[in-house]
Protein backbone atom coordinates (compact mmCIF):
# COMPACT_ATOMS: atom_id res chain seq x y z
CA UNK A 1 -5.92 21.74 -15.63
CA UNK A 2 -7.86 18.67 -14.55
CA UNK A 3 -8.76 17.22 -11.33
CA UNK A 4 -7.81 14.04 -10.26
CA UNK A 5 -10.51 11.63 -9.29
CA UNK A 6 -9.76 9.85 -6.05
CA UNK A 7 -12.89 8.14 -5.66
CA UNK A 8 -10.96 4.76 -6.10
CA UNK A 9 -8.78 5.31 -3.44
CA UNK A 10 -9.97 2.60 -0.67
CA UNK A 11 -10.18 3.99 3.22
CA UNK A 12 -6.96 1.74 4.16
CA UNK A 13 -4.51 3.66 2.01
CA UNK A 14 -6.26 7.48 2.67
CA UNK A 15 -5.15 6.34 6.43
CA UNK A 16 -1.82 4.81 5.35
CA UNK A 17 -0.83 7.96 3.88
CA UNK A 18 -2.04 10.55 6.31
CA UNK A 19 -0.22 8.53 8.93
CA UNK A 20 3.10 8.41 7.40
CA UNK A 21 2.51 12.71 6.64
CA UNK A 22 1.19 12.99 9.57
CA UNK A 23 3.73 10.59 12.68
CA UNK A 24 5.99 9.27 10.52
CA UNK A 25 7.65 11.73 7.97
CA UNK A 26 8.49 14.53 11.00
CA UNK A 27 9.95 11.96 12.72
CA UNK A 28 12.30 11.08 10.35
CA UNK A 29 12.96 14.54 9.39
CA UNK A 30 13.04 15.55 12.53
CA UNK A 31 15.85 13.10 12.86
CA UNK A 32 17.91 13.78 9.79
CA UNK A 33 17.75 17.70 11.48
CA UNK A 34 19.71 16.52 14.37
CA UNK A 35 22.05 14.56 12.32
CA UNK A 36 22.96 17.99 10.96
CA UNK A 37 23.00 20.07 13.89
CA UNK A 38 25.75 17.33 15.19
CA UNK A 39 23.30 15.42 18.06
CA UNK A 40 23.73 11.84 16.87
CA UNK A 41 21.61 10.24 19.92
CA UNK A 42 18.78 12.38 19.50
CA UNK A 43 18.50 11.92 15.31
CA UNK A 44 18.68 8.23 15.68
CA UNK A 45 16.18 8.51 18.72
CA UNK A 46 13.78 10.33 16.65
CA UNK A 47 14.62 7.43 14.00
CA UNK A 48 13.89 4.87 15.58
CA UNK A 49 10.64 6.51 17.52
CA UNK A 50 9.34 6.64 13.71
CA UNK A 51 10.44 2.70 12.85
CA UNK A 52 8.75 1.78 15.56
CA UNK A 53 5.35 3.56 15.40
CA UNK A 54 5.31 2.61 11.88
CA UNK A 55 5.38 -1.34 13.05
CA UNK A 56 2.96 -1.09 15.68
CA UNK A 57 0.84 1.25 12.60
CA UNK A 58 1.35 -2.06 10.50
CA UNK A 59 -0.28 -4.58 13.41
CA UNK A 60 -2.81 -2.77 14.23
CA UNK A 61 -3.60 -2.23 10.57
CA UNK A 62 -3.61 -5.95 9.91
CA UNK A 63 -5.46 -6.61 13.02
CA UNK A 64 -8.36 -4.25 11.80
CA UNK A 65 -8.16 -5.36 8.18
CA UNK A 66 -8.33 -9.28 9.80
CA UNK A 67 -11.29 -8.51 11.92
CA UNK A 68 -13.58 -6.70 9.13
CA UNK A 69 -13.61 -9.09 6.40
């Protein structure tokens, strides 16, 4: 067993990925959870809660990356 060096993994994608684990992925799955238990409105709800963080996630992300270079 080895271990996986993550020292060339820049700040920008640690935060991209925690915030799609983290807001993003239980929304969804959240969502697909209602599909199943038959509440349409609230699965597409939770759906599009999670499309829409992710945008405003993508802004601000390119507003911080514009401002520190």
């Amino acid at each position: 067993m080895t271990y996986v060096d993550i020292s060339t993994i820049s700040p920008q994608l640690f935060v991209t990925v925690l915030f799609f684990l983290l807001i993003v992925c239980p929304l969804v799955s959240l969502g697909i959870v209602r599909f199943f238990q038959q509440r349409v409105k609230q699965g597409l709800i939770y759906i599009a809660i999670a499309i829409v963080s992710y945008i405003v996630f993508l802004i601000v992300a390119d507003f911080v990356a514009k401002t520190w270079q």
